[in-house]
N, C-alpha and C. Protein backbone atom coordinates (compact mmCIF):
# COMPACT_ATOMS: atom_id res chain seq x y z
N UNK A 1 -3.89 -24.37 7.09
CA UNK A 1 -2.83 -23.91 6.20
C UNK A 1 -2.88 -22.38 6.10
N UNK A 2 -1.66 -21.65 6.18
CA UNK A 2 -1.79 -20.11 6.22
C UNK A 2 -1.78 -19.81 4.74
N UNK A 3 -2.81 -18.63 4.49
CA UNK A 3 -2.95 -18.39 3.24
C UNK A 3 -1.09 -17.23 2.60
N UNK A 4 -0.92 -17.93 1.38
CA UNK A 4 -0.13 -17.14 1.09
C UNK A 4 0.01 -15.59 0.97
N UNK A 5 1.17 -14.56 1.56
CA UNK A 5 0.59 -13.02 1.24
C UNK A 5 0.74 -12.99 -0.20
N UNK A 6 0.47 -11.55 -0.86
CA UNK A 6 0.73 -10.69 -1.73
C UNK A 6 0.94 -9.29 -1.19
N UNK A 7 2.03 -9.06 -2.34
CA UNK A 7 2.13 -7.48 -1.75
C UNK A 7 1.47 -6.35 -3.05
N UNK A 8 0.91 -5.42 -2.81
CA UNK A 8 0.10 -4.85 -3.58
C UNK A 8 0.62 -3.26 -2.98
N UNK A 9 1.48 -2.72 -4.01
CA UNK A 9 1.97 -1.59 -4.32
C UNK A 9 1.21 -0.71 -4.93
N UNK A 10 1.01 0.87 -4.31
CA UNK A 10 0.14 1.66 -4.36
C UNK A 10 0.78 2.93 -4.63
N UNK A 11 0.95 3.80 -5.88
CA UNK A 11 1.27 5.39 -5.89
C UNK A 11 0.18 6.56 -5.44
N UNK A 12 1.02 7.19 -4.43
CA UNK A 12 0.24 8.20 -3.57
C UNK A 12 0.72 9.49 -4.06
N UNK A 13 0.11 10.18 -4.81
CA UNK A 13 0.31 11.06 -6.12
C UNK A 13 0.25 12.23 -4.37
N UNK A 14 -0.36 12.41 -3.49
CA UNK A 14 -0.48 13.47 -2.49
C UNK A 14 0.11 13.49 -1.57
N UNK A 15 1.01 12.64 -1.11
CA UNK A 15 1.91 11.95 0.10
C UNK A 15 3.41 13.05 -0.42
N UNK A 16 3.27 13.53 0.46
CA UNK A 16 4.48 14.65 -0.49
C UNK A 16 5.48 14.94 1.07
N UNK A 17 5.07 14.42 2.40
CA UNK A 17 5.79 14.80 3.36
C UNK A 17 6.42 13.60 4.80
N UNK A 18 7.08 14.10 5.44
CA UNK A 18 6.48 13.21 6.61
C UNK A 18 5.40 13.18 7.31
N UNK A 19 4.77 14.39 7.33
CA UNK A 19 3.36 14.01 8.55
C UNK A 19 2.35 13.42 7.07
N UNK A 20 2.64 13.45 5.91
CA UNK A 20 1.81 12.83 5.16
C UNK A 20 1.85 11.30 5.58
N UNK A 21 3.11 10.65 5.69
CA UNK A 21 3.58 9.28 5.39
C UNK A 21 2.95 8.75 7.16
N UNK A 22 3.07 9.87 8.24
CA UNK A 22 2.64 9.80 9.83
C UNK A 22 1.31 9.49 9.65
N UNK A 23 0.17 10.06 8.82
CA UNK A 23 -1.17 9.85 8.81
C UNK A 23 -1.21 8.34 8.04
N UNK A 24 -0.73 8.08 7.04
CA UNK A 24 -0.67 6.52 6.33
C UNK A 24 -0.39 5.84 7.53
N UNK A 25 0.77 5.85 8.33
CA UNK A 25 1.43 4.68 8.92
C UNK A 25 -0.31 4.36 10.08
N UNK A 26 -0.54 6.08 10.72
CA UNK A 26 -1.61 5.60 11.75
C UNK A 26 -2.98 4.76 11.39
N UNK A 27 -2.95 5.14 9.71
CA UNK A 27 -4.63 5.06 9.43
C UNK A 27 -4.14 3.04 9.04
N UNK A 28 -2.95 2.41 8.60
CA UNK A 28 -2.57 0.94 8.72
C UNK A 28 -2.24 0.14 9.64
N UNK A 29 -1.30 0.93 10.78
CA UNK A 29 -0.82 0.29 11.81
C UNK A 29 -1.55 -0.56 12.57
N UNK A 30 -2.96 -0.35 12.57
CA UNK A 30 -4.22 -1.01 13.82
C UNK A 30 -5.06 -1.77 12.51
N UNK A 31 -4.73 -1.65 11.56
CA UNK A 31 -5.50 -2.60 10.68
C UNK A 31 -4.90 -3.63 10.44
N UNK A 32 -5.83 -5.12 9.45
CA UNK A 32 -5.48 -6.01 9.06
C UNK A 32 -4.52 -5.56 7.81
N UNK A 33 -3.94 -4.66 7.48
CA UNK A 33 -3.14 -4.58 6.57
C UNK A 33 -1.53 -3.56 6.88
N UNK A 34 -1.40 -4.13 8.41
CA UNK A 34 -0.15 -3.68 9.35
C UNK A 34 1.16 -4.06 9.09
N UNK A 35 1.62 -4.81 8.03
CA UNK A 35 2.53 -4.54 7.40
C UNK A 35 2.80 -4.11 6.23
N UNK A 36 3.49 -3.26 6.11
CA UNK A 36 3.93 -2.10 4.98
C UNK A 36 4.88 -1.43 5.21
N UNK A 37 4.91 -0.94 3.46
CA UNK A 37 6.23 -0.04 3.63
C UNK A 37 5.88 1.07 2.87
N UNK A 38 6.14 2.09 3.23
CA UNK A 38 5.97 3.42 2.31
C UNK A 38 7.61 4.31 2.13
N UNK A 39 7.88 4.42 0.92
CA UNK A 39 8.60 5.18 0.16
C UNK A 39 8.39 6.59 -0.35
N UNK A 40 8.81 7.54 0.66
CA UNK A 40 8.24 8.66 0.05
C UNK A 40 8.63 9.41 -0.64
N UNK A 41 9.80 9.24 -1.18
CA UNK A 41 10.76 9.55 -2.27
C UNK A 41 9.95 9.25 -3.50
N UNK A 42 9.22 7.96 -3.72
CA UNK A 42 9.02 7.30 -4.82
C UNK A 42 7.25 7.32 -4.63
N UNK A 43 6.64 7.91 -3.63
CA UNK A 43 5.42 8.05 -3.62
C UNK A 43 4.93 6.72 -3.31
N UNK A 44 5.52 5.73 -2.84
CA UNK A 44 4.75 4.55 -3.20
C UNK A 44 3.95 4.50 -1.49
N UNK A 45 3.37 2.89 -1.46
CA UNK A 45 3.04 2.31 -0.32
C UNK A 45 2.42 0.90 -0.70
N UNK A 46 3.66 -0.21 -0.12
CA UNK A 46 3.44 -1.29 -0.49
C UNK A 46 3.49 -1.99 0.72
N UNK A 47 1.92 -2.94 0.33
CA UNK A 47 1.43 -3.53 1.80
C UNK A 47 0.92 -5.01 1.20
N UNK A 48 1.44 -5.64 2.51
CA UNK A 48 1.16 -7.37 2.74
C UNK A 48 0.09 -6.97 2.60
N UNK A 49 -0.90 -8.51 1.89
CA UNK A 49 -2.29 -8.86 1.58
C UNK A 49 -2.17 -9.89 1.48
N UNK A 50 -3.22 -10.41 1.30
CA UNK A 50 -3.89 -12.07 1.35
C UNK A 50 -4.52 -12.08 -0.14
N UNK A 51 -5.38 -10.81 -0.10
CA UNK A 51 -6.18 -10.66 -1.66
C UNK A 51 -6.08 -9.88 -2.42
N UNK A 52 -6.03 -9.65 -3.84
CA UNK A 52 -5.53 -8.55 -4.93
C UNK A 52 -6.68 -7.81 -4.62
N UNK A 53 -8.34 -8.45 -4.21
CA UNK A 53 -8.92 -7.52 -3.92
C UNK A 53 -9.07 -6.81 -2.76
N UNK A 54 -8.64 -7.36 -1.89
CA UNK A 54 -7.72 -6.31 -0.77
C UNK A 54 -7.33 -4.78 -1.33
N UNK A 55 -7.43 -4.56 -2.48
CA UNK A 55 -6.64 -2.94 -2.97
C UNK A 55 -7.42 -2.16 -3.06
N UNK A 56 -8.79 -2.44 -2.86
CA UNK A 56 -10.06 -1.60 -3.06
C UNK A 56 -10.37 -1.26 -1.32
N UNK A 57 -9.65 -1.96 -0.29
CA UNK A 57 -9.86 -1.53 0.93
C UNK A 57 -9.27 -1.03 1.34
N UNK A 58 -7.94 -1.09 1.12
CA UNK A 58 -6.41 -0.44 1.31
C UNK A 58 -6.70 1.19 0.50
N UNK A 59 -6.97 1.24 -0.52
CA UNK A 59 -7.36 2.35 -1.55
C UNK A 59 -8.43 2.70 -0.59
N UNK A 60 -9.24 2.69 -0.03
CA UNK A 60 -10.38 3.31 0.41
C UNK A 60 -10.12 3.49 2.15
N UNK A 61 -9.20 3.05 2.98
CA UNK A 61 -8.98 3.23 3.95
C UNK A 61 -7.52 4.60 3.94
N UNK A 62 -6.76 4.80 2.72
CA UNK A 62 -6.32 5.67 2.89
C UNK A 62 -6.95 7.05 2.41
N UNK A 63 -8.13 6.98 1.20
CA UNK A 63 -9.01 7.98 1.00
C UNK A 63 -9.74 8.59 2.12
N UNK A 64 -9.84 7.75 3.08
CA UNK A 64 -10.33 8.49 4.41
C UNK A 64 -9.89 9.46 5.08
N UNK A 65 -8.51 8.89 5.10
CA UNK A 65 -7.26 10.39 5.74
C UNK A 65 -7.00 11.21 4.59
N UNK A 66 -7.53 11.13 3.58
CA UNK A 66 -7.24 12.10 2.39
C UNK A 66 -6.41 11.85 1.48
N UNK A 67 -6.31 10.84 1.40
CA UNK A 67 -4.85 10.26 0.13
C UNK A 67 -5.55 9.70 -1.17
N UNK A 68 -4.94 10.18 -2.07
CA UNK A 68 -5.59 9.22 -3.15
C UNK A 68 -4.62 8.43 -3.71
N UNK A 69 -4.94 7.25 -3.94
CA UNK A 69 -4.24 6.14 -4.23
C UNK A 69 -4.52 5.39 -5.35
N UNK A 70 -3.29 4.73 -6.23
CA UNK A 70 -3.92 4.32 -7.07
C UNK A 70 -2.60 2.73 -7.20
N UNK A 71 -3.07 1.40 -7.66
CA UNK A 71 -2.43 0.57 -7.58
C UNK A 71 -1.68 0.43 -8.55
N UNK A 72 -0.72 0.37 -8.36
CA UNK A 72 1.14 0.27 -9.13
C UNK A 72 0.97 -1.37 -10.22
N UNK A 73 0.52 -1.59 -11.24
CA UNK A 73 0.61 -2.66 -11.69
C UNK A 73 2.30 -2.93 -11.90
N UNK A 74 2.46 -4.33 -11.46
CA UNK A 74 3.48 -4.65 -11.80
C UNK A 74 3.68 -5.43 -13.00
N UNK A 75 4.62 -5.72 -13.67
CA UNK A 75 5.46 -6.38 -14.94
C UNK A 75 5.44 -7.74 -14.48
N UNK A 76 5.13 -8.74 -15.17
CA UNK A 76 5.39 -10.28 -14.82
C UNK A 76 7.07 -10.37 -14.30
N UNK A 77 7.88 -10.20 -14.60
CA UNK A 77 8.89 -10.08 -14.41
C UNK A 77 9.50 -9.57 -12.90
N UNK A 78 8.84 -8.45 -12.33
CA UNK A 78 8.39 -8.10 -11.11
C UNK A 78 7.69 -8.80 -10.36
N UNK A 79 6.80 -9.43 -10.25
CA UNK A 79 5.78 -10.28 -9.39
C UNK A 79 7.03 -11.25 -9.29
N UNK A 80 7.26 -11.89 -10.17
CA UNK A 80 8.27 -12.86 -10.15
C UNK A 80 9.37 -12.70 -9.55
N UNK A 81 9.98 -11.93 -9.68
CA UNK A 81 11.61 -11.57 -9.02
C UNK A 81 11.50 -10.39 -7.97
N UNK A 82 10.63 -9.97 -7.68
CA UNK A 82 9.96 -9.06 -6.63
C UNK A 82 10.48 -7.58 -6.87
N UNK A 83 10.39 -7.26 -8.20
CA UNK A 83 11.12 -6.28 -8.41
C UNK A 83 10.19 -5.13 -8.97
């Protein structure tokens, strides 16, 4: 049985460009966490997961390229209606 995803939304308070959002896409693209989306208007970066604790690897694989990240709690209301 395939485990259900989660998506776990992340504000990147330092992501301020495109070659910022170019270093995110390279440092996810070859990982287990290769689908995503980043908004750089809105600072975000929200990526398929399997585990909520998945955000402590995601958070620490973009601290590598220099980003600091911090996870976007969502509103019950949001989880729910994906909003």
């Amino acid at each position: 049985m395939e485990k259900k995803k989660i998506k776990i939304q992340l504000h990147v308070e330092n992501m301020n460009c495109e070659g910022c959002s170019n270093k995110i896409i390279a440092q996810l693209e070859d990982s287990p966490y290769s689908h995503f989306n980043i908004d750089l208007a809105r600072k975000t970066v929200t990526v398929d997961a399997f585990e909520a604790d998945d955000v402590k690897n995601i958070i620490a694989m973009l601290d590598e390229v220099g980003f600091l990240a911090k996870e976007v709690k969502q509103s019950v209301f949001g989880k729910l209606f994906g909003k």
